[in-house]
N, C-alpha and C. Protein backbone atom coordinates (compact mmCIF):
# COMPACT_ATOMS: atom_id res chain seq x y z
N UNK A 1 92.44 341.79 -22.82
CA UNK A 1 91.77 342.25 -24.02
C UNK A 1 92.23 341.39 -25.18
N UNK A 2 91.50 340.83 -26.15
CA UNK A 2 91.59 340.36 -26.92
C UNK A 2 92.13 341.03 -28.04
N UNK A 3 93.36 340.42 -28.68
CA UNK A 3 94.07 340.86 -30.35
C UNK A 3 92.86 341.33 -31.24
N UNK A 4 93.55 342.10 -31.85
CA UNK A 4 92.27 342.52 -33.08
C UNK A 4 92.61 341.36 -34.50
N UNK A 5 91.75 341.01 -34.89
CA UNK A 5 91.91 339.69 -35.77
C UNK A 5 92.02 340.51 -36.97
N UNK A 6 93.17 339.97 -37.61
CA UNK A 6 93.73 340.42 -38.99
C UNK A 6 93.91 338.60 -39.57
N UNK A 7 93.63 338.75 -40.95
CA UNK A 7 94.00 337.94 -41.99
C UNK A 7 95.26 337.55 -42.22
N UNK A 8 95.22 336.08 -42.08
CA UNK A 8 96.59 335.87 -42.63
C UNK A 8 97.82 335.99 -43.49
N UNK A 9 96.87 336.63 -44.51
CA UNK A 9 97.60 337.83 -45.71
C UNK A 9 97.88 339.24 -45.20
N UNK A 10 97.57 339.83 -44.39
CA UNK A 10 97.87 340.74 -44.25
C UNK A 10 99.00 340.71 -43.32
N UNK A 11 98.95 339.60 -42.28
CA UNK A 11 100.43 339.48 -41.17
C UNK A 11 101.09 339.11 -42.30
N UNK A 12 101.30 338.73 -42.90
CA UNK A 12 101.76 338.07 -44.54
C UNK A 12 103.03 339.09 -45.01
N UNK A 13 101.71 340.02 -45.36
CA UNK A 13 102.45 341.62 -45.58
C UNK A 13 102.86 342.13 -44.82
N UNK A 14 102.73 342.69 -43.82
CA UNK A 14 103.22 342.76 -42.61
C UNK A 14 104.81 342.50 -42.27
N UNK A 15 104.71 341.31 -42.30
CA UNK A 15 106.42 340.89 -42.14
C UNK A 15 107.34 341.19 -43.76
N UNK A 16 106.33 340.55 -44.58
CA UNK A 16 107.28 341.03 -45.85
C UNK A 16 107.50 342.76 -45.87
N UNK A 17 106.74 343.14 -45.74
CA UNK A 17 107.31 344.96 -46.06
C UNK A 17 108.10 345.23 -44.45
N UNK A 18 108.08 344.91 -43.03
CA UNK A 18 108.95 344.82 -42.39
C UNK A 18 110.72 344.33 -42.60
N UNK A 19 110.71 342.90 -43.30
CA UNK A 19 111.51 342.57 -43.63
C UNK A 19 112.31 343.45 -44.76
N UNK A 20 111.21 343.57 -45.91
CA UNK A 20 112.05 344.60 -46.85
C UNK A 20 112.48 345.86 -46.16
N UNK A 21 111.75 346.49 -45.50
CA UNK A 21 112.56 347.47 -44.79
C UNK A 21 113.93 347.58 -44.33
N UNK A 22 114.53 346.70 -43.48
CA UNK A 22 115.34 346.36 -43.06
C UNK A 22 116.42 346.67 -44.29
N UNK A 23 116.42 346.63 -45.68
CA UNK A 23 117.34 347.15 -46.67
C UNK A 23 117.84 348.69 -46.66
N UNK A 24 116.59 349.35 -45.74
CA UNK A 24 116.41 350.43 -45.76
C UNK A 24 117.30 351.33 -44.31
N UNK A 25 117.76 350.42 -43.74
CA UNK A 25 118.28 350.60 -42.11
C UNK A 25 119.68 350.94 -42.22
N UNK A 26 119.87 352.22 -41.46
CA UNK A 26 121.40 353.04 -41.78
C UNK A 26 121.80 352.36 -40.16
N UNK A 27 122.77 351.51 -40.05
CA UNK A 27 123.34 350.33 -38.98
C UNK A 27 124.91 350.43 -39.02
N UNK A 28 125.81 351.37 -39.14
CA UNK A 28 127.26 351.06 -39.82
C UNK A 28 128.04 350.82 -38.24
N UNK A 29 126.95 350.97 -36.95
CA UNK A 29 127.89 350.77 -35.76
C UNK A 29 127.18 349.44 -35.01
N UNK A 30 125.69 349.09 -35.03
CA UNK A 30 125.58 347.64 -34.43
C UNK A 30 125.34 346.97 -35.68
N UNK A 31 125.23 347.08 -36.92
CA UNK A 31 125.25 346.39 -38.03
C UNK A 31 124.02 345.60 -37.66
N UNK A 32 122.83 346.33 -36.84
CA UNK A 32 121.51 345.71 -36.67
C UNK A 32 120.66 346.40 -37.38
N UNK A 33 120.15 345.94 -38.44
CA UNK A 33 119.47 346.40 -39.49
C UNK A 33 117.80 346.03 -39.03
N UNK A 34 117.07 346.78 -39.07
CA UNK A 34 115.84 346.38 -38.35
C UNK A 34 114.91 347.15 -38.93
N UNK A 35 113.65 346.36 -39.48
CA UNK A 35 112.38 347.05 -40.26
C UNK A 35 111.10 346.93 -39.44
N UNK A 36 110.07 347.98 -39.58
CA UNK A 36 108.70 347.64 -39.06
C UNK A 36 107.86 347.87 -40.03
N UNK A 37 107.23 347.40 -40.11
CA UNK A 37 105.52 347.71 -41.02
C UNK A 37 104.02 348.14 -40.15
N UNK A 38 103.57 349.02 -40.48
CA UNK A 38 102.51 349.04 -39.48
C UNK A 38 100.96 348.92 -40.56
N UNK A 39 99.79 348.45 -39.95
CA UNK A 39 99.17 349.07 -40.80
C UNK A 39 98.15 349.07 -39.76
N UNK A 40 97.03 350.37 -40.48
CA UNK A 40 96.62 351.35 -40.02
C UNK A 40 94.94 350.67 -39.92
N UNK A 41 93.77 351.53 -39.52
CA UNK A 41 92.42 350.87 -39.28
C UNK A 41 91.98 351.38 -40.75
N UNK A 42 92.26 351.91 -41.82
CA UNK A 42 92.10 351.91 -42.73
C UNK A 42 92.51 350.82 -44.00
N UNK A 43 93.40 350.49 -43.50
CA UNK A 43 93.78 349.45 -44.13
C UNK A 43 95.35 349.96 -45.04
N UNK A 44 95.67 351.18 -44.68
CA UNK A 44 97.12 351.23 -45.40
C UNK A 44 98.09 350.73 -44.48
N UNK A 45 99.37 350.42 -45.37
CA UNK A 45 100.82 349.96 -45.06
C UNK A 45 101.66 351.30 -44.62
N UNK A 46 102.44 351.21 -43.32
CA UNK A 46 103.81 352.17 -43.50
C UNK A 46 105.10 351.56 -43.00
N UNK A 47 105.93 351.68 -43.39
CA UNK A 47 107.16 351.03 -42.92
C UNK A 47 108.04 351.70 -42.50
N UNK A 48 109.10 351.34 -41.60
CA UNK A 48 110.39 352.47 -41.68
C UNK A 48 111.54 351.17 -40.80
N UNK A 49 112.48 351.86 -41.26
CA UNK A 49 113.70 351.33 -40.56
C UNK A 49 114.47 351.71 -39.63
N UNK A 50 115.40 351.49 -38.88
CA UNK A 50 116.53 352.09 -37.95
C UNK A 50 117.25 352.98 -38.05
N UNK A 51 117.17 353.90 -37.92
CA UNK A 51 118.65 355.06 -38.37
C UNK A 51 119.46 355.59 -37.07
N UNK A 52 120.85 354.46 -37.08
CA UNK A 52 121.79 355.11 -36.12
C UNK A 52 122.53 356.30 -36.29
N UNK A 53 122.93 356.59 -35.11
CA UNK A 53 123.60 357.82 -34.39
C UNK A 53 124.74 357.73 -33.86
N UNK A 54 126.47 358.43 -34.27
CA UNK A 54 127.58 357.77 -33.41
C UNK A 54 126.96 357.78 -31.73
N UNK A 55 125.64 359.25 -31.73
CA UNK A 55 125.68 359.14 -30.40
C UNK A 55 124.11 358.49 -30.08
N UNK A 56 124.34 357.65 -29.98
CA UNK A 56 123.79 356.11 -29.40
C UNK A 56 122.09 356.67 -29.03
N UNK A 57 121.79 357.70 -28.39
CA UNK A 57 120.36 358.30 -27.97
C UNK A 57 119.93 358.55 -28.81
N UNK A 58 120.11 359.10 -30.23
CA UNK A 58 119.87 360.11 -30.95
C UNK A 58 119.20 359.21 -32.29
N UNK A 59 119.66 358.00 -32.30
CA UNK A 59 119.31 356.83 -32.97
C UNK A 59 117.63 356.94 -33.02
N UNK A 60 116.96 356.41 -34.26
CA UNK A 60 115.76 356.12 -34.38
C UNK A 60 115.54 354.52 -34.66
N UNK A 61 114.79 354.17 -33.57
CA UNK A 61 114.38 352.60 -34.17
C UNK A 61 113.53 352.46 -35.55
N UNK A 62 113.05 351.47 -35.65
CA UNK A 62 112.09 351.16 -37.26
C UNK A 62 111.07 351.41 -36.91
N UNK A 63 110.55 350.94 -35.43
CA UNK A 63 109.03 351.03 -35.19
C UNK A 63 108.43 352.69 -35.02
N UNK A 64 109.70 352.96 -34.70
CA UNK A 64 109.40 355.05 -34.43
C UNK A 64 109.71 355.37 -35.74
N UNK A 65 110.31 354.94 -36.55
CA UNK A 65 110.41 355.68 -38.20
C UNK A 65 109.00 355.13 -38.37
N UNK A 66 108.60 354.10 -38.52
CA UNK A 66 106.95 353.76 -39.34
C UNK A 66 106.55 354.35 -38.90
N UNK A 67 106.28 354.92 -37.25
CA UNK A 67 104.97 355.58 -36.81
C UNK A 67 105.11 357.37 -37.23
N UNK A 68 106.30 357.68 -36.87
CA UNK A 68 106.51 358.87 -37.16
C UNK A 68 106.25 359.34 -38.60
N UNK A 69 106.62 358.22 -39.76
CA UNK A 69 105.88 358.14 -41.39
C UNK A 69 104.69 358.05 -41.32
N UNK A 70 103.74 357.51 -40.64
CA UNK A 70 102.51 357.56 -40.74
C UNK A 70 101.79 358.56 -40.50
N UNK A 71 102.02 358.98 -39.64
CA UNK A 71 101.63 360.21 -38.52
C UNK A 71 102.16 361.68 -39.10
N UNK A 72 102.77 361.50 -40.19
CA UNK A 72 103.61 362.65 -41.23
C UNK A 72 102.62 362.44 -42.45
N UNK A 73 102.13 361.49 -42.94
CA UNK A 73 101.74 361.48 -43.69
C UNK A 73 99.78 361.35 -43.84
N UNK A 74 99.45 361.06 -42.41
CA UNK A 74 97.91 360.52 -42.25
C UNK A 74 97.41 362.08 -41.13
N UNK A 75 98.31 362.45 -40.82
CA UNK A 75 98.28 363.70 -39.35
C UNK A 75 98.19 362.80 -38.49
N UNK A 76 97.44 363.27 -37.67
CA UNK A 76 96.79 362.71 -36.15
C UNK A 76 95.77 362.01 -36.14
N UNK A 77 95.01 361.01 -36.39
CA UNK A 77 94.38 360.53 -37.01
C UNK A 77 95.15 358.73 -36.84
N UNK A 78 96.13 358.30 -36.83
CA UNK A 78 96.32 357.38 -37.14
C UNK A 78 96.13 356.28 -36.40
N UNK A 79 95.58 355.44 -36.54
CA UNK A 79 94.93 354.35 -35.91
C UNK A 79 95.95 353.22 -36.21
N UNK A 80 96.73 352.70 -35.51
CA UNK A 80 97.29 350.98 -35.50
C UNK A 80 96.09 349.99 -35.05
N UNK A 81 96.55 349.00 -35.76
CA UNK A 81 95.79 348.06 -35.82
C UNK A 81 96.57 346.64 -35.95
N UNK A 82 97.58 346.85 -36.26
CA UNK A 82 98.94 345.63 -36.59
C UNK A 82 99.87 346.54 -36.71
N UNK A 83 101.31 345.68 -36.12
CA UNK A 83 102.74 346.49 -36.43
C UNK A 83 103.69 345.00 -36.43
N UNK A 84 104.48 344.90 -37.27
CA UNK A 84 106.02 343.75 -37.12
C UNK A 84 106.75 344.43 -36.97
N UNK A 85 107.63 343.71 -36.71
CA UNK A 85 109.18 344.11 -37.06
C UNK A 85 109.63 342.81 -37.46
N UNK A 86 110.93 343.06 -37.87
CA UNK A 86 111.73 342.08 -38.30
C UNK A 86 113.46 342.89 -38.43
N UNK A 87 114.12 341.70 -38.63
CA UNK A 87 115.63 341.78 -38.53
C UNK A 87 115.96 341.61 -39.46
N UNK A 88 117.43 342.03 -40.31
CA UNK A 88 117.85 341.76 -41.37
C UNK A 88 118.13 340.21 -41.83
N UNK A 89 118.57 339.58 -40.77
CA UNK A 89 119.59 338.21 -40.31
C UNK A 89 118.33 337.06 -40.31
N UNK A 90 117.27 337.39 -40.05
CA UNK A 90 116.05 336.98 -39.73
C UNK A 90 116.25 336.07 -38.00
N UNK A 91 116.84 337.41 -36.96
CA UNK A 91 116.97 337.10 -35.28
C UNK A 91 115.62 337.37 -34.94
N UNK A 92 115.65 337.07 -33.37
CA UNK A 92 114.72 337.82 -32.07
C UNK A 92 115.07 339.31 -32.48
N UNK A 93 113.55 339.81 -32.74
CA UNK A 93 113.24 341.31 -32.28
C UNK A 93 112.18 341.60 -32.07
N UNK A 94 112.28 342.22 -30.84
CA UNK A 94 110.91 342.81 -30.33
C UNK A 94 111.21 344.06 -30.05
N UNK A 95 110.12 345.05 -30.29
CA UNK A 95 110.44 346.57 -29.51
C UNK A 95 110.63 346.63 -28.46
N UNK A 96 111.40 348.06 -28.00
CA UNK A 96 111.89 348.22 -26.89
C UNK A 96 110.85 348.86 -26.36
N UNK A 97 111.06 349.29 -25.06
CA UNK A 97 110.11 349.87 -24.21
C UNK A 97 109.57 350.90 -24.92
N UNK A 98 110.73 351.79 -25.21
CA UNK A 98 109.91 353.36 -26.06
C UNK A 98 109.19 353.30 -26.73
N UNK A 99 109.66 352.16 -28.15
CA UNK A 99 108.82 351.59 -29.25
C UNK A 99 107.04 351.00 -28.57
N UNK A 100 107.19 350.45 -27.59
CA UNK A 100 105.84 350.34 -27.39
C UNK A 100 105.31 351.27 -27.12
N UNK A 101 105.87 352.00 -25.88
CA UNK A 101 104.98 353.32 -25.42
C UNK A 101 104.31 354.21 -26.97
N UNK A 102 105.11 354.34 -27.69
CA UNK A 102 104.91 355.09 -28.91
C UNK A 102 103.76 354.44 -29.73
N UNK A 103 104.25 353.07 -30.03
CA UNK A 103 102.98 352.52 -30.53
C UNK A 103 102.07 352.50 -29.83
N UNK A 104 101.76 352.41 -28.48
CA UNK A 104 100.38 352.30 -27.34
C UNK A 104 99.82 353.75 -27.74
N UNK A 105 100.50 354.66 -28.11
CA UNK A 105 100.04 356.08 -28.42
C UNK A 105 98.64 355.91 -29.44
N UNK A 106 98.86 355.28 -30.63
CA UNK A 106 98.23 355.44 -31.88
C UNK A 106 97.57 353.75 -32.09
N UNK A 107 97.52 353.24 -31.02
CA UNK A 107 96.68 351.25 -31.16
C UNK A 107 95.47 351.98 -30.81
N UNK A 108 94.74 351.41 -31.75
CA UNK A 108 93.60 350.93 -31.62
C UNK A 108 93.63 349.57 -30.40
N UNK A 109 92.31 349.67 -29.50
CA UNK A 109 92.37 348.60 -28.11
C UNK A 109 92.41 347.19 -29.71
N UNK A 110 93.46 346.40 -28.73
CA UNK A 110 93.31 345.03 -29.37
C UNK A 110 94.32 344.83 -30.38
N UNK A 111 95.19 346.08 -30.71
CA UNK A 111 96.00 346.09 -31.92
C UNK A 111 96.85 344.74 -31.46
N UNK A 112 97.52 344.35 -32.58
CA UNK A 112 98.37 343.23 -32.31
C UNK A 112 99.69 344.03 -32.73
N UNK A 113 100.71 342.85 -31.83
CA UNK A 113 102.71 343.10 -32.36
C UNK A 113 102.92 341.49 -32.76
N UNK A 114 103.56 342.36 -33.98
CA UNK A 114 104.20 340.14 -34.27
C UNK A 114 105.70 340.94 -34.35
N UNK A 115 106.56 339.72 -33.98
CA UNK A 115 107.71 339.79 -33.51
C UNK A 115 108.55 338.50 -33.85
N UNK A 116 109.61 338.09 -33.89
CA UNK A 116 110.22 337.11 -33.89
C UNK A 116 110.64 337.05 -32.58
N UNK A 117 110.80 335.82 -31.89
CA UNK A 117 110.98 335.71 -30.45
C UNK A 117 112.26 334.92 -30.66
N UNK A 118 113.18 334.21 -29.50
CA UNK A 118 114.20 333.91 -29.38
C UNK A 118 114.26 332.37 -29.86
N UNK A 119 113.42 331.77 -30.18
CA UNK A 119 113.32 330.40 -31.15
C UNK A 119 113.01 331.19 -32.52
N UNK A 120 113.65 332.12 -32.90
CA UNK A 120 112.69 332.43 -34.24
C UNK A 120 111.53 332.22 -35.15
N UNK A 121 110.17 332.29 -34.19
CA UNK A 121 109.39 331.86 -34.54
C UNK A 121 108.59 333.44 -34.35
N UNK A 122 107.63 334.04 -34.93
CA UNK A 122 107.06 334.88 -35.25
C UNK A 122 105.48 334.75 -34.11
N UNK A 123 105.63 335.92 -33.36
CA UNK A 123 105.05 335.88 -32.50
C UNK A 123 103.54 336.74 -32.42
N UNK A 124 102.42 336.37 -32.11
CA UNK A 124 101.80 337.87 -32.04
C UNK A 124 101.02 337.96 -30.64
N UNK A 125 100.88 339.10 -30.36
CA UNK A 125 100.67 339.44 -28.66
C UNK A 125 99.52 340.59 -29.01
N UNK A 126 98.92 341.00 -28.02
CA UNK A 126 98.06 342.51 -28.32
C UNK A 126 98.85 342.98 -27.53
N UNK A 127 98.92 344.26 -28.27
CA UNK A 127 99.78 345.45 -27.54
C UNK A 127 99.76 346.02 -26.02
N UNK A 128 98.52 345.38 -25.74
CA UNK A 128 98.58 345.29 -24.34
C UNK A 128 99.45 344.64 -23.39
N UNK A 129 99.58 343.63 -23.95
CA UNK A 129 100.15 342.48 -23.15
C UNK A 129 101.74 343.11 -23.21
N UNK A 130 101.83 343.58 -25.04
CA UNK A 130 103.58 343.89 -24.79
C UNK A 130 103.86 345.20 -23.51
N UNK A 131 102.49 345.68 -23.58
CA UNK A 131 103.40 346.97 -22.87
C UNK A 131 101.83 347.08 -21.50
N UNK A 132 101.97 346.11 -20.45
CA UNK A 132 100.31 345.97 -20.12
C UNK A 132 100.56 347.28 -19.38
N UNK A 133 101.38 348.35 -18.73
CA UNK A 133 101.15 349.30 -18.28
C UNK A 133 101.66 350.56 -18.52
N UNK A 134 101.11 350.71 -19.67
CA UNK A 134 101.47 351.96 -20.94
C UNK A 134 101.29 353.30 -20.41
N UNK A 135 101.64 354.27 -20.37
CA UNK A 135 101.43 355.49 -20.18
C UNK A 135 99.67 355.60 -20.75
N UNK A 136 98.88 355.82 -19.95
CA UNK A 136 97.54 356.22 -20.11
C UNK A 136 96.79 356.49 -19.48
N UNK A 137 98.03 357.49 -18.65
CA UNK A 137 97.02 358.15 -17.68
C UNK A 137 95.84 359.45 -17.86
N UNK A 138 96.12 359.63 -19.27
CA UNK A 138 95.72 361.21 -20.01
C UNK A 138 94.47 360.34 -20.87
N UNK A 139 93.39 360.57 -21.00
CA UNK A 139 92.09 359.64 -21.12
C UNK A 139 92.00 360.80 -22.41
N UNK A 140 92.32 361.75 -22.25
CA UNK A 140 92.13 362.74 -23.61
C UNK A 140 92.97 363.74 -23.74
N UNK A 141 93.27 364.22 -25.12
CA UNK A 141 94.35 364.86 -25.54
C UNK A 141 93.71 366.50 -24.98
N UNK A 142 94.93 366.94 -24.08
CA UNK A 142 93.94 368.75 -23.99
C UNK A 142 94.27 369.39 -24.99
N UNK A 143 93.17 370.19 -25.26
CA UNK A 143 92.34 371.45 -26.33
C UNK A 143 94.62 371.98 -26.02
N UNK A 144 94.71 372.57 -27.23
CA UNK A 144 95.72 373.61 -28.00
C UNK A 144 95.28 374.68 -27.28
């Protein structure tokens, strides 16, 4: 499946409000400070950062703070369409497994991930590809 085509200003933004995030990242035990930006099929921005836990599970990545901000603030409803991340240090980061599953939740088919990869070069993939066999076996949400 083909990336959903976003403007070069907007991956633009994207990494800059990712990056600024990262100011925002409570890190005092891997001192890995880590931001995401997502934006939505409407065209808004959400961001969030990392918030560790002494106990290591309990930790929230950036990409689950943005989505969980979005999804707090838009309801159910929220459509991805683009998500970054970025590092404080400006390293390789890509989401982890969960982080995708979570984002595969709320992509729109075709959404893109930009990422910094291990040459630090800024990457973008469709969310397919990051996570090609996502939990989707449930074709529709059941009735409450």
């Amino acid at each position: 499946m083909s990336a959903t085509h976003i403007g070069d200003r907007d991956v633009d933004e994207l990494i800059r409000l990712a990056t600024e995030a990262t100011e925002f990242a409570y890190a005092p035990y891997s001192r890995f400070r880590v931001g995401a930006a997502l934006m939505t099929g409407g065209g808004q921005f959400y961001s969030g950062a990392n918030v560790e836990n002494r106990s290591y599970p309990l930790s929230i990545c950036a990409e689950r703070a943005a989505v969980t901000k979005a999804v707090n603030e838009r309801r159910a409803d929220l459509e991805i369409i683009a998500i970054a991340v970025a590092e404080s240090k400006g390293g390789p980061c890509a989401p982890c497994g969960g982080c995708r599953q979570v984002i595969s939740e709320f992509a729109r088919a075709g959404a893109i991930l930009i990422y910094k990869d291990g040459r630090g070069i800024f990457k973008r993939v469709a969310i397919e590809e990051a996570l090609p066999e996502a939990l989707a076996f449930l074709t529709e949400i059941p009735p409450r």
